[in-house]
C-alpha atoms as a PDB file:
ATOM      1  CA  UNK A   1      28.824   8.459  20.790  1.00  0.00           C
ATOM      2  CA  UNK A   2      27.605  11.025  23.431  1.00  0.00           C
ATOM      3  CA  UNK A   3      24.746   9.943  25.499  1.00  0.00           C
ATOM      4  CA  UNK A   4      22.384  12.258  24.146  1.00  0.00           C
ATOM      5  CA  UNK A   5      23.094  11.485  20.709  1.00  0.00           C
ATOM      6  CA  UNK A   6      23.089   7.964  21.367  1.00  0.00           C
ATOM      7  CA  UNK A   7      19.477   8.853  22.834  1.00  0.00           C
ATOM      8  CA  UNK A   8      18.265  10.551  20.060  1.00  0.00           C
ATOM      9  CA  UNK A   9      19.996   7.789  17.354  1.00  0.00           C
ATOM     10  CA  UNK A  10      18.078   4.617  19.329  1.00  0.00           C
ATOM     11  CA  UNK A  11      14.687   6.811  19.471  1.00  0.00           C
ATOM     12  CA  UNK A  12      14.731   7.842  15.993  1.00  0.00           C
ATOM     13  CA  UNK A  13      15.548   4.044  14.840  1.00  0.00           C
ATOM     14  CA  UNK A  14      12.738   2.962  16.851  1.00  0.00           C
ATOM     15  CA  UNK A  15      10.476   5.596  15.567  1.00  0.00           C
ATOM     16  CA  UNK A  16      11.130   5.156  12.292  1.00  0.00           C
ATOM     17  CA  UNK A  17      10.842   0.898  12.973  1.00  0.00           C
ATOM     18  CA  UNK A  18       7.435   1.354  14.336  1.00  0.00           C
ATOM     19  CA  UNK A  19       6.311   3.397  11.487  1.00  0.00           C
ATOM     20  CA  UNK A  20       7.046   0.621   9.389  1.00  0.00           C
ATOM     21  CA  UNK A  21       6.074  -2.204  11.272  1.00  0.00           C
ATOM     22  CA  UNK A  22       2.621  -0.998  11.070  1.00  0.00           C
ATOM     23  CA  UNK A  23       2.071   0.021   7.762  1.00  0.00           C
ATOM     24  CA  UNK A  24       3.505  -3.561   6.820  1.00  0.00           C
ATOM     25  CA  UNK A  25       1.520  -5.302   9.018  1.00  0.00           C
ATOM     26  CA  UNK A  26      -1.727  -3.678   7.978  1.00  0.00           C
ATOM     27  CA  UNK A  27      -1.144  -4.961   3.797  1.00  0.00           C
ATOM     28  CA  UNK A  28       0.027  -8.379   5.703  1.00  0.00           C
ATOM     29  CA  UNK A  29      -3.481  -8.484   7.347  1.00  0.00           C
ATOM     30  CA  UNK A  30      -5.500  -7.231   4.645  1.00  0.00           C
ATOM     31  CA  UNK A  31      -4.303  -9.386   2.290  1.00  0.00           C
ATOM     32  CA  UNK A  32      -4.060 -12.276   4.539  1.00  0.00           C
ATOM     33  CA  UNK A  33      -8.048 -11.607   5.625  1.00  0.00           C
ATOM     34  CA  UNK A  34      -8.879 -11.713   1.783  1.00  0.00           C
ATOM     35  CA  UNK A  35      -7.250 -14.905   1.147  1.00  0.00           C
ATOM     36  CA  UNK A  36      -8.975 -16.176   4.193  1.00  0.00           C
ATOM     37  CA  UNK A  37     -12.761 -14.684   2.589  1.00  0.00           C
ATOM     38  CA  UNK A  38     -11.454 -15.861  -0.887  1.00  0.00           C
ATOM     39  CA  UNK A  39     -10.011 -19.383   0.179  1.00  0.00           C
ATOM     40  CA  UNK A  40      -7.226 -18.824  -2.349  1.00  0.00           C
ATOM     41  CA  UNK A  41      -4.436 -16.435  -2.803  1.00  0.00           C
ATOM     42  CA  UNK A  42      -4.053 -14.750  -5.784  1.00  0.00           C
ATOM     43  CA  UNK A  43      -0.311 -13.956  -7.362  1.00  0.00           C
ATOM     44  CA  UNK A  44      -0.531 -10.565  -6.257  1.00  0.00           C
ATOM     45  CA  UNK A  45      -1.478 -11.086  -2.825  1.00  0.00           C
ATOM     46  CA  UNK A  46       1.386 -14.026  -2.506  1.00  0.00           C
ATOM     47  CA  UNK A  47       4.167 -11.040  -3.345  1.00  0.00           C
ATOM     48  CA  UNK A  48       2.794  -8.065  -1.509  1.00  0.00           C
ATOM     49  CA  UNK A  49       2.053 -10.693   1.764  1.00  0.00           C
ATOM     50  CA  UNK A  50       5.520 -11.761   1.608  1.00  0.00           C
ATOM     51  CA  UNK A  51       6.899  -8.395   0.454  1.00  0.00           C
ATOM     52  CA  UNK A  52       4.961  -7.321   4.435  1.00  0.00           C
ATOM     53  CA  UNK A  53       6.879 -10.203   5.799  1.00  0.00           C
ATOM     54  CA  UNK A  54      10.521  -9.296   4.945  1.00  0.00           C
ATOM     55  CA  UNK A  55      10.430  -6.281   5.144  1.00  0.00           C
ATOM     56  CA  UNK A  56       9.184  -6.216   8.793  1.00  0.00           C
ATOM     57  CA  UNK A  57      12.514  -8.510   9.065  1.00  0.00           C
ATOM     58  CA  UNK A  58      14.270  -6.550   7.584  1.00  0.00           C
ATOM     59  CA  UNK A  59      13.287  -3.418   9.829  1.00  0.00           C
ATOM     60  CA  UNK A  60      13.720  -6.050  13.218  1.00  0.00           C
ATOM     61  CA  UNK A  61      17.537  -6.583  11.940  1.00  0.00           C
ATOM     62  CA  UNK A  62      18.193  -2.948  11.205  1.00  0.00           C
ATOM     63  CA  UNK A  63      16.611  -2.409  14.304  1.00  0.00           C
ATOM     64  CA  UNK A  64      19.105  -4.853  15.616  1.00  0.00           C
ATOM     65  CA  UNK A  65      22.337  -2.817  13.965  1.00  0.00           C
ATOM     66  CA  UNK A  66      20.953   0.081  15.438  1.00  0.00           C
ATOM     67  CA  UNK A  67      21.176  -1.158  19.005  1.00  0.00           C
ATOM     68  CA  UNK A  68      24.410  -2.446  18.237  1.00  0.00           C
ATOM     69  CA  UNK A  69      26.103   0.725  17.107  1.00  0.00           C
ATOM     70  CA  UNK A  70      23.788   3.044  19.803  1.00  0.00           C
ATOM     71  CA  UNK A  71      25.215   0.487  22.880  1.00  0.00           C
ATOM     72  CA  UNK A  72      27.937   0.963  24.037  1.00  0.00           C
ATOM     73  CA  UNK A  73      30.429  -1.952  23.383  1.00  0.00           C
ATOM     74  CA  UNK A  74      31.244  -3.681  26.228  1.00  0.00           C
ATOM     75  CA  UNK A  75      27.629  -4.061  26.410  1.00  0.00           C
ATOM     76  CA  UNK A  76      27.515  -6.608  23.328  1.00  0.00           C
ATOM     77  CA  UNK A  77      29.839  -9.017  21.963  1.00  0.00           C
ATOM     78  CA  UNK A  78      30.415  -7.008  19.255  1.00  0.00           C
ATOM     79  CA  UNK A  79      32.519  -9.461  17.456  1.00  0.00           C
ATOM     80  CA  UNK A  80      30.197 -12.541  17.971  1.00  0.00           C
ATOM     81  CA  UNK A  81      26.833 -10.394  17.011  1.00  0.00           C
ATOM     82  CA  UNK A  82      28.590  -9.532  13.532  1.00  0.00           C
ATOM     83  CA  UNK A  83      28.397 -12.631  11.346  1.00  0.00           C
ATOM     84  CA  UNK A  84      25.133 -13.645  12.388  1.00  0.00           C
ATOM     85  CA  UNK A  85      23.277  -9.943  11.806  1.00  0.00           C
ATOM     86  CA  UNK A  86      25.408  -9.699   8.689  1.00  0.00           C
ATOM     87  CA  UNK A  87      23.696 -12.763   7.149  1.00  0.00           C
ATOM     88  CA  UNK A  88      20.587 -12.004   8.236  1.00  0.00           C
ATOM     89  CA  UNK A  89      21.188  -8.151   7.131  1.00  0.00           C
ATOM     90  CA  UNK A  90      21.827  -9.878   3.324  1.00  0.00           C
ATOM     91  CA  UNK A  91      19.065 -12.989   3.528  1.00  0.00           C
ATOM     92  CA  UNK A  92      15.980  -9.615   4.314  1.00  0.00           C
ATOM     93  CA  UNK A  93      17.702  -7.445   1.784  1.00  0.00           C
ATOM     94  CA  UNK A  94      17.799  -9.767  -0.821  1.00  0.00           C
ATOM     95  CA  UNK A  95      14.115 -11.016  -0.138  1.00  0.00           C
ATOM     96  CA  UNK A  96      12.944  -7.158  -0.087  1.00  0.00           C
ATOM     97  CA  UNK A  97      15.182  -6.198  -3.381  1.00  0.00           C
ATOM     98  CA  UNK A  98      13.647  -9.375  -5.339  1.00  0.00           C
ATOM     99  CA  UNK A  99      10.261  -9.228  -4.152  1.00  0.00           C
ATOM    100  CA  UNK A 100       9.912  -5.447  -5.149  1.00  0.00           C
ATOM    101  CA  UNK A 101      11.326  -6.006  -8.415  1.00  0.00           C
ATOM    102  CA  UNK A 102       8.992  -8.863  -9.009  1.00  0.00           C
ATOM    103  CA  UNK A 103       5.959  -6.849  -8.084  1.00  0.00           C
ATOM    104  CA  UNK A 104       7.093  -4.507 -11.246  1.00  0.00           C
ATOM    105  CA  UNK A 105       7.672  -7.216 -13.623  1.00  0.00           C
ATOM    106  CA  UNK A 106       4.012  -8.215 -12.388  1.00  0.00           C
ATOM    107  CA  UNK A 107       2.752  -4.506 -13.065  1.00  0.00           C
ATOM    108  CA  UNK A 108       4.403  -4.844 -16.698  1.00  0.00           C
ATOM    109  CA  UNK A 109       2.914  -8.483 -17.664  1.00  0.00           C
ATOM    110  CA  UNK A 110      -0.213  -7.334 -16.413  1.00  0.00           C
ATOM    111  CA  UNK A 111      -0.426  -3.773 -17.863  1.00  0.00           C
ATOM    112  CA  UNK A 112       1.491  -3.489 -20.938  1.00  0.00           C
ATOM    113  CA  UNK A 113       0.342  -4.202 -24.426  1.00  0.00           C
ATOM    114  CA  UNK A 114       2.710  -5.834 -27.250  1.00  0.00           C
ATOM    115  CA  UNK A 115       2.091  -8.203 -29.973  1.00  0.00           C
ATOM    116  CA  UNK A 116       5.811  -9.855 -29.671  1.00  0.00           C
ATOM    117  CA  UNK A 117       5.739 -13.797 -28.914  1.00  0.00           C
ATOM    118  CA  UNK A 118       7.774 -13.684 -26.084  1.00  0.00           C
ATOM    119  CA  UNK A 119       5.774 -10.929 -24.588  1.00  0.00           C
ATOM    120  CA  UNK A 120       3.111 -13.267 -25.046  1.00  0.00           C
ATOM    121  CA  UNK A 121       4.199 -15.823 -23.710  1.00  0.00           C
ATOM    122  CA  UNK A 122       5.405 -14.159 -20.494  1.00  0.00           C
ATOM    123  CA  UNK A 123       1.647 -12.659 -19.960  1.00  0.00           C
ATOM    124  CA  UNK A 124       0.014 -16.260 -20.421  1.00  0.00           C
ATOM    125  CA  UNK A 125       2.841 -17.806 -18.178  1.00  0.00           C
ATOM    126  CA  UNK A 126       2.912 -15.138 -15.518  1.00  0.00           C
ATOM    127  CA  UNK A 127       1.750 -17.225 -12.452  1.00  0.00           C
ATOM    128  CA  UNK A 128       4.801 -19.874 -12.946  1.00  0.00           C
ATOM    129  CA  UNK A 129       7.176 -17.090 -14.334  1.00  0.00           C
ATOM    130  CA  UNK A 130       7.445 -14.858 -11.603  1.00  0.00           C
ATOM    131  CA  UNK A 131       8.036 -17.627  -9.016  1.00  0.00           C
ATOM    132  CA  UNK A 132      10.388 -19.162 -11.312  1.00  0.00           C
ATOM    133  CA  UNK A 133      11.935 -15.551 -10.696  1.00  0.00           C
ATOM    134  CA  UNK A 134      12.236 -16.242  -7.090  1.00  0.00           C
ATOM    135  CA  UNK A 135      13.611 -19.418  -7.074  1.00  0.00           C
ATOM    136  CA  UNK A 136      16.180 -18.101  -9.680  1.00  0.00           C
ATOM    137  CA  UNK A 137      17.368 -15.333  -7.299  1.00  0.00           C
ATOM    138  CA  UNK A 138      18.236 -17.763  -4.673  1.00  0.00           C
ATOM    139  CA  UNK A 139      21.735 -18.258  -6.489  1.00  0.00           C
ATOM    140  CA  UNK A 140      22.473 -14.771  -6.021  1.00  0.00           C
ATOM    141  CA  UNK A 141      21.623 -15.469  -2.469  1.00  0.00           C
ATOM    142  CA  UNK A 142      23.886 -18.487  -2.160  1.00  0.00           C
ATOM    143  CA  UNK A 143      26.461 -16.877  -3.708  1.00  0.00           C
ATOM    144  CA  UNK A 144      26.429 -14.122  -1.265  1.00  0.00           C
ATOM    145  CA  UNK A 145      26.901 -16.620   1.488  1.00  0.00           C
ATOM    146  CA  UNK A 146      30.033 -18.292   0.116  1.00  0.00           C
ATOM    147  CA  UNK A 147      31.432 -14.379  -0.454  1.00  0.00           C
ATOM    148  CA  UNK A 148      30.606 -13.574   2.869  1.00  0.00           C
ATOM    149  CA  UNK A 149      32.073 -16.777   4.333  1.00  0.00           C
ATOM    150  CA  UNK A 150      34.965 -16.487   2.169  1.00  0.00           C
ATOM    151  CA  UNK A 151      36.071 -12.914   2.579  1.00  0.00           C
ATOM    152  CA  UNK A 152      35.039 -13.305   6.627  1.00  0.00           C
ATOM    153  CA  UNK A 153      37.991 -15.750   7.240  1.00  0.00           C
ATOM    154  CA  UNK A 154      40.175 -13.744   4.978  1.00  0.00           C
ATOM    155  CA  UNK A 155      39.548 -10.462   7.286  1.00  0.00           C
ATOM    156  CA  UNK A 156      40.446 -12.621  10.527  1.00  0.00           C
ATOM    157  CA  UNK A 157      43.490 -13.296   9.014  1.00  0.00           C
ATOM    158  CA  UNK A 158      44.645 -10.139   7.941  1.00  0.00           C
ATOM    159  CA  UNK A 159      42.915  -8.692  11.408  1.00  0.00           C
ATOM    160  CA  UNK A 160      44.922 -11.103  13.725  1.00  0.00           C
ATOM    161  CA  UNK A 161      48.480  -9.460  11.927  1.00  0.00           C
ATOM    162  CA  UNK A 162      47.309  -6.003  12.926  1.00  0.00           C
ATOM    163  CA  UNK A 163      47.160  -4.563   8.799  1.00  0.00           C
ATOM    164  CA  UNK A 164      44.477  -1.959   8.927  1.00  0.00           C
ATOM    165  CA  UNK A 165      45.228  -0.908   5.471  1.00  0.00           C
ATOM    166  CA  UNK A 166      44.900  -4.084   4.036  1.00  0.00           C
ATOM    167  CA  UNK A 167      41.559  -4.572   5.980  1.00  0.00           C
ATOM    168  CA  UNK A 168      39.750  -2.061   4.564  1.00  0.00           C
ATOM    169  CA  UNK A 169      41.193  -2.467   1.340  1.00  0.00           C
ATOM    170  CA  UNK A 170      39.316  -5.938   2.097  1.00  0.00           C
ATOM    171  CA  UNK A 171      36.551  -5.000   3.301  1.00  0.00           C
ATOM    172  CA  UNK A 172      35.938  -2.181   0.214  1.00  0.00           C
ATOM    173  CA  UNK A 173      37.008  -5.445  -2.037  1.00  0.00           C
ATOM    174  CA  UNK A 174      34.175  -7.618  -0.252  1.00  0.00           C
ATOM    175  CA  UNK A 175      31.233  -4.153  -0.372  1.00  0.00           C
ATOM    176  CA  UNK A 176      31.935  -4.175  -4.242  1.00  0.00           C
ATOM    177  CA  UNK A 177      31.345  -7.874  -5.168  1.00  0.00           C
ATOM    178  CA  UNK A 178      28.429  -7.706  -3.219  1.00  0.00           C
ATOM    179  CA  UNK A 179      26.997  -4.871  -4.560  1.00  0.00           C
ATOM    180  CA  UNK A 180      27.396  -6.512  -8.128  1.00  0.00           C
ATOM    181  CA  UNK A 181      24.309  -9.127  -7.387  1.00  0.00           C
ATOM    182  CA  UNK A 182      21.994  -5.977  -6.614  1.00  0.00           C
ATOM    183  CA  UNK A 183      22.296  -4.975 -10.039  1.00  0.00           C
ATOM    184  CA  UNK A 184      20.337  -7.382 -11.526  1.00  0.00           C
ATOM    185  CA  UNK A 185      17.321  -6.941  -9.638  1.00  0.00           C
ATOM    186  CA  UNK A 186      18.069  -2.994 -10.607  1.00  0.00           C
ATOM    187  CA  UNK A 187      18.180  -3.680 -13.832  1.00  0.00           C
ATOM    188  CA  UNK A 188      14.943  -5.830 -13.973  1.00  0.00           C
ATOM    189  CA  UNK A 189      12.885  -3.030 -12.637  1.00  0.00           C
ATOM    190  CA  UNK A 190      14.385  -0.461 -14.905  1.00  0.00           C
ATOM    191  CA  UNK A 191      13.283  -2.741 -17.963  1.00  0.00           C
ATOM    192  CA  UNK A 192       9.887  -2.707 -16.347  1.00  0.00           C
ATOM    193  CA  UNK A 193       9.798   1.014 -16.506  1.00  0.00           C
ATOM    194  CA  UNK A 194      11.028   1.193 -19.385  1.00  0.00           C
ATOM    195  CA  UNK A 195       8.888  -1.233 -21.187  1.00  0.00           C
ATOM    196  CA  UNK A 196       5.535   0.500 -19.129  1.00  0.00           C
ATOM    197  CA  UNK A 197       6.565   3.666 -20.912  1.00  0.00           C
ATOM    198  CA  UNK A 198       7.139   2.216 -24.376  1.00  0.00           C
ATOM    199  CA  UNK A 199       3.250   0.461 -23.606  1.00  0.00           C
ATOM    200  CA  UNK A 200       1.736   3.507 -22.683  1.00  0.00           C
ATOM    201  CA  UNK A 201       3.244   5.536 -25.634  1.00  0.00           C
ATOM    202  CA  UNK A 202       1.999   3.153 -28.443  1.00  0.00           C
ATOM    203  CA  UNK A 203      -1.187   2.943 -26.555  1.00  0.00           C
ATOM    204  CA  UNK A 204      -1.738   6.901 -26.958  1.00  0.00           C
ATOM    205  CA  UNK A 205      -0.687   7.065 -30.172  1.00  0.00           C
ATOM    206  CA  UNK A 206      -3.492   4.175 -30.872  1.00  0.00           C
ATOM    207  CA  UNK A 207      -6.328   6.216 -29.344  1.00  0.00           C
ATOM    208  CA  UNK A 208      -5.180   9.399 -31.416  1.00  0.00           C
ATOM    209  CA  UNK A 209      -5.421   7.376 -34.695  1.00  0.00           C
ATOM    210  CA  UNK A 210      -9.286   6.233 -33.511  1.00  0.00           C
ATOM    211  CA  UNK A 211      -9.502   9.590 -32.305  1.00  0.00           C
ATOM    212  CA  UNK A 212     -10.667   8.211 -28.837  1.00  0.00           C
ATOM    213  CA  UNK A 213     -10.360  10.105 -25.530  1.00  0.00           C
ATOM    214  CA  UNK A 214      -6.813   9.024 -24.103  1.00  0.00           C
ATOM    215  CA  UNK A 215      -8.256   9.136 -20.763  1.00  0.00           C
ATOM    216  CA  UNK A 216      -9.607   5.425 -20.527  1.00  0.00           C
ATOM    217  CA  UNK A 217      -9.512   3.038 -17.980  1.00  0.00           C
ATOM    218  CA  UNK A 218      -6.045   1.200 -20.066  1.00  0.00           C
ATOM    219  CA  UNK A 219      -4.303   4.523 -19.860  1.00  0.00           C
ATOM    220  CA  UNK A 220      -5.001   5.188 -16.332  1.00  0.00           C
ATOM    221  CA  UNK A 221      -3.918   1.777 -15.478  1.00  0.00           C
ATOM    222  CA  UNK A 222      -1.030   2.629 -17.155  1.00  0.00           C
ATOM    223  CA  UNK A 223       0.121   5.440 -15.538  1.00  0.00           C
ATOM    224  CA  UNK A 224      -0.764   4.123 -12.303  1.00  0.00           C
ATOM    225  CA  UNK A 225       1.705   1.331 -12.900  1.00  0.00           C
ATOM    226  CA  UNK A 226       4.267   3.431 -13.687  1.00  0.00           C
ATOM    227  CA  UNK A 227       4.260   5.345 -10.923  1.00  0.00           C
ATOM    228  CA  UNK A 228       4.268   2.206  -8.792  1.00  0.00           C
ATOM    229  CA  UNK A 229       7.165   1.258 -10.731  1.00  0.00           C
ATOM    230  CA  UNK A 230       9.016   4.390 -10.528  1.00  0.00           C
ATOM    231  CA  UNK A 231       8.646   4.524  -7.213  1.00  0.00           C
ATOM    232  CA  UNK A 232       9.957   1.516  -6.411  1.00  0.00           C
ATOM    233  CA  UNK A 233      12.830   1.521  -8.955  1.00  0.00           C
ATOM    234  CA  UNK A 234      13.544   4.961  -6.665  1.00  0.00           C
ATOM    235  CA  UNK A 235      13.412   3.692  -3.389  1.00  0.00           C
ATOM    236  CA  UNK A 236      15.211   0.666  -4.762  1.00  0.00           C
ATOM    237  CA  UNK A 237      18.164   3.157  -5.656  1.00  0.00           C
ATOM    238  CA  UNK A 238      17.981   5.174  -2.229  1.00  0.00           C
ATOM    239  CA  UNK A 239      18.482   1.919  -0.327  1.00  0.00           C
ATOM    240  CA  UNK A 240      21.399   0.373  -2.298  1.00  0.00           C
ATOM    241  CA  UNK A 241      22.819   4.133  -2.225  1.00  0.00           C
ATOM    242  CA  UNK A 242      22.573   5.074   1.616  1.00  0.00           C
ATOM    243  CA  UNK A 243      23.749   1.222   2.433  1.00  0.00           C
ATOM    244  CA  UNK A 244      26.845   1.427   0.609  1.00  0.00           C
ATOM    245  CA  UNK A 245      27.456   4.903   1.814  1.00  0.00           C
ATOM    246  CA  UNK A 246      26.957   4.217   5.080  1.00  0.00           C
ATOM    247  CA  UNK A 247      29.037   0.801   5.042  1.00  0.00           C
ATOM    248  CA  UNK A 248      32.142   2.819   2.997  1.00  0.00           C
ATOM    249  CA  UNK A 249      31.718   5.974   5.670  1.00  0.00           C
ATOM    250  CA  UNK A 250      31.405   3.410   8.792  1.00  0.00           C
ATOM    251  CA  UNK A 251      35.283   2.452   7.889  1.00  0.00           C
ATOM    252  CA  UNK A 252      36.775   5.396   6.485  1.00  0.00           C
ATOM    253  CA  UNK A 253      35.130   7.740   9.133  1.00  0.00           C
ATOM    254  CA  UNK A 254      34.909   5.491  12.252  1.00  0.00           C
ATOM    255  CA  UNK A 255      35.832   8.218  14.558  1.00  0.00           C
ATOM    256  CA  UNK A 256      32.991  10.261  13.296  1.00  0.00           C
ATOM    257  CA  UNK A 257      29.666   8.957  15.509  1.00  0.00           C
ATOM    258  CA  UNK A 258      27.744  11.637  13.316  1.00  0.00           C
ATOM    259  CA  UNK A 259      28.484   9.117  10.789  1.00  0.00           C
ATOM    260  CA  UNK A 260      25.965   6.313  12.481  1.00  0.00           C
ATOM    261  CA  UNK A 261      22.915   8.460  11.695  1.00  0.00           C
ATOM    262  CA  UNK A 262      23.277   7.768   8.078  1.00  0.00           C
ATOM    263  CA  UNK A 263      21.755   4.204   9.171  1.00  0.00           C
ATOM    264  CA  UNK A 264      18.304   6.185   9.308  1.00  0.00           C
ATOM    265  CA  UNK A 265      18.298   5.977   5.721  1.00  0.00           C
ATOM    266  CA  UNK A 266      18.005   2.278   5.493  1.00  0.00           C
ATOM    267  CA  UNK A 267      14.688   2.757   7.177  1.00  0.00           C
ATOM    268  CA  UNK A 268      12.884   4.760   4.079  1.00  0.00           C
ATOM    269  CA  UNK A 269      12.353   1.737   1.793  1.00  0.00           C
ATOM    270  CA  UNK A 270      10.856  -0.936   3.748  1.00  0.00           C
ATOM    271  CA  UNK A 271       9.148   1.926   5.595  1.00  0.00           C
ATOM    272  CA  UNK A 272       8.391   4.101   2.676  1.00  0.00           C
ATOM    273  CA  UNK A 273       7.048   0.982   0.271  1.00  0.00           C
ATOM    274  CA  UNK A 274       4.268  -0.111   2.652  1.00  0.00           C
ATOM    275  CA  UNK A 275       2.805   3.310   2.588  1.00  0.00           C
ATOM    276  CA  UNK A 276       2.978   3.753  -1.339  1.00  0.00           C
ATOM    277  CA  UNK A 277       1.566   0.494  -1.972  1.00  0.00           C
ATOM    278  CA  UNK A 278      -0.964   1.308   0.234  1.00  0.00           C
ATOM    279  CA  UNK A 279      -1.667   4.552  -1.691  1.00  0.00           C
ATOM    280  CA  UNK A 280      -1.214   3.058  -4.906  1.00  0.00           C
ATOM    281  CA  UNK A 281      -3.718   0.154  -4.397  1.00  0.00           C
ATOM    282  CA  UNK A 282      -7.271   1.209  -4.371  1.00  0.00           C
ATOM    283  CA  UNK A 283      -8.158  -2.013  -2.091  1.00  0.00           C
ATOM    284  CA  UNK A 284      -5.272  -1.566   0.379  1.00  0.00           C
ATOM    285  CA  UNK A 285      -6.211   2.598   0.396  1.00  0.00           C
ATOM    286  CA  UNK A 286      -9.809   2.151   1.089  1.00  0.00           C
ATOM    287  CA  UNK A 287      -9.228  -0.099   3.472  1.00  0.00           C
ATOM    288  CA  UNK A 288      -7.118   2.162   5.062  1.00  0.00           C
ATOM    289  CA  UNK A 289      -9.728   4.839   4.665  1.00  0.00           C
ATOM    290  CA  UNK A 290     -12.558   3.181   6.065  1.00  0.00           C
ATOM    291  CA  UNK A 291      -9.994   2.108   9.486  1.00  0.00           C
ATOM    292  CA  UNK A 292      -9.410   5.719   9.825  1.00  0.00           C
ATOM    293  CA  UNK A 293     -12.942   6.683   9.634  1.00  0.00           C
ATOM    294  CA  UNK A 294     -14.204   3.873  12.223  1.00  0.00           C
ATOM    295  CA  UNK A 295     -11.471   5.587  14.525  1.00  0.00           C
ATOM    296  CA  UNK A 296     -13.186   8.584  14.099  1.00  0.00           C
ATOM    297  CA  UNK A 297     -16.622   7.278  14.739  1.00  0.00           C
ATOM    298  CA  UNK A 298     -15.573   5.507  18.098  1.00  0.00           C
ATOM    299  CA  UNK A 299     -13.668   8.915  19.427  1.00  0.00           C
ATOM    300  CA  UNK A 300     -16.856  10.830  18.792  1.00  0.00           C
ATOM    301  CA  UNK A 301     -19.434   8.033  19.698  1.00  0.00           C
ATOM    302  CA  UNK A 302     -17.755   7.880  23.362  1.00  0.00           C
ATOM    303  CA  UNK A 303     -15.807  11.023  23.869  1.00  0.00           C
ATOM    304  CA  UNK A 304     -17.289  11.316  27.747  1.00  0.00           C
ATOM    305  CA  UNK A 305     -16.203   7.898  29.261  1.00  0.00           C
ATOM    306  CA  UNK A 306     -12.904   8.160  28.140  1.00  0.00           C
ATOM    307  CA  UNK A 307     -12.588  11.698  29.611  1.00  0.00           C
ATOM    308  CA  UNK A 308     -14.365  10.258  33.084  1.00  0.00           C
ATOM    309  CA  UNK A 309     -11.503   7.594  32.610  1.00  0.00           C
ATOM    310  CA  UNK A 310      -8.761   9.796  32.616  1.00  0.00           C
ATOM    311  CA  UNK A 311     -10.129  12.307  34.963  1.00  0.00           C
ATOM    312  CA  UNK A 312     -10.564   8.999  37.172  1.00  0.00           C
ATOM    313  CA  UNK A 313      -6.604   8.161  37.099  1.00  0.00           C
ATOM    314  CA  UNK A 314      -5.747  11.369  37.347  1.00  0.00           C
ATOM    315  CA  UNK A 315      -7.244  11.784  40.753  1.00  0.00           C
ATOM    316  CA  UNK A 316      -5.758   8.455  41.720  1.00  0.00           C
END
């Protein structure tokens, strides 16, 4: 890559990792300083905390990737750095993908209205359900692993006799069993959505028979869920879609250095999440609110020593 596009590539990554970090770090201490107050930490608070947490990893190992493709590479041991970013790459990803899909099947069990048993059941059991979730996922994890492991010594093999066909025939082999574990979480969300609608349909049709204003608090909850939802099931799909196009356009185009840019993408969801969770949460937005409004206050309370400051260093 030319120097001034590797410039711009390793600013923009950093940019876009420190517009993250924060907005991640602020639900991490919110939530943390309530379960401090509180003394307990609710089921909510447990996901978005450790939703904060991984996907601040997860920016600190794309962050990583994007120093690694900016550098030059005699600069890094290219070779060395790869196994140990890849794993770490899938162990935040997964964490991030489950975590997030979670967070909508909490938004369902907590929202939506049905009579069925199992539904039922579900709603009563949420607090041991949706860890039970978690733990659950971690074979999709571990099966990762022994793919990775597997295919990895497979690719030295077939590197060491020089077959660059049959290495990326591999390596498009390994992208689409991997990809087959996101799915699930995919298709987890989707039901959420799904179900939120159905909820919020029979719901309105409910208050039209009683002839009652649709625009109670149950409806509003409603929608708001669903547009959590939504946009998570979005971002979801705008994260497993730039990876994998990135990843397939990395090998085929690997001349291309344009082609490193599409890395930026991976960015959006654990950068874009924080901020819609933070806008979608009345807590986490008023908190945010009342930060921004305390800056204000402090700029206009003391807006003459920090001018005498400056004007101070400046003559020095």
């Amino acid at each position: 890559m030319f120097p001034t596009l590797n410039t711009i590539f390793l600013i923009l990554s950093v940019v876009e990792f420190i517009i993250g970090a924060l907005g991640n770090a602020f639900i991490g201490l919110v939530n943390c300083s309530e379960c401090t107050k509180n003394q307990k930490i609710s089921l909510v608070n447990f996901i978005l905390t450790s939703l904060a947490i991984s996907n601040v990893s997860h920016l600190l190992v794309a962050l990583l990737d994007s120093f690694i493709m900016g550098l030059p590479p005699c600069l890094l041991l290219t070779n060395k750095l790869a196994k140990p970013v890849t794993l770490l790459w899938r162990i935040t990803n997964h964490l991030i993908t489950w975590l997030s899909t979670c967070l909508s099947i909490f938004y369902f069990l907590k929202i939506a209205h049905f009579s069925h048993c199992l539904f039922l059941w579900l709603k009563r059991r949420m607090n041991r359900v949706i860890p039970g979730i978690l733990v659950f996922s971690s074979v999709f994890l571990v099966f990762d692993f022994l793919l990775l492991e597997t295919f990895n010594d497979l690719f030295q093999n077939t590197a060491s006799e020089s077959n660059l066909t049959l290495d990326k025939n591999l390596y498009f082999k390994t992208l689409s069993l991997l990809s087959l574990t996101f799915f699930f979480p995919v298709i987890l969300s989707l039901m959420s959505l799904l179900f939120l609608f159905l909820s919020l349909v029979k719901h309105t049709r409910n208050l039209k028979l009683k002839f009652v204003c649709s625009r109670d608090l149950s409806t509003q909850a409603h929608k708001t869920a669903m547009k959590m939802v939504m946009s998570v099931f979005l971002l979801i799909m705008v994260h497993f879609f730039s990876v994998q196009l990135a990843n397939w356009l990395l090998v085929v185009y690997s001349g291309n250095e344009f082609i490193k840019f599409l890395m930026l993408a991976v960015y959006v969801f654990p950068s874009g999440h924080s901020f819609i969770l933070i806008l979608g949460s009345n807590k986490l937005r008023q908190r945010a609110l009342k930060v921004l409004r305390h800056q204000k206050a402090l700029k206009k309370e003391n807006p003459l020593p920090l001018q005498i400051r400056f004007q101070e260093s400046f003559q020095r």
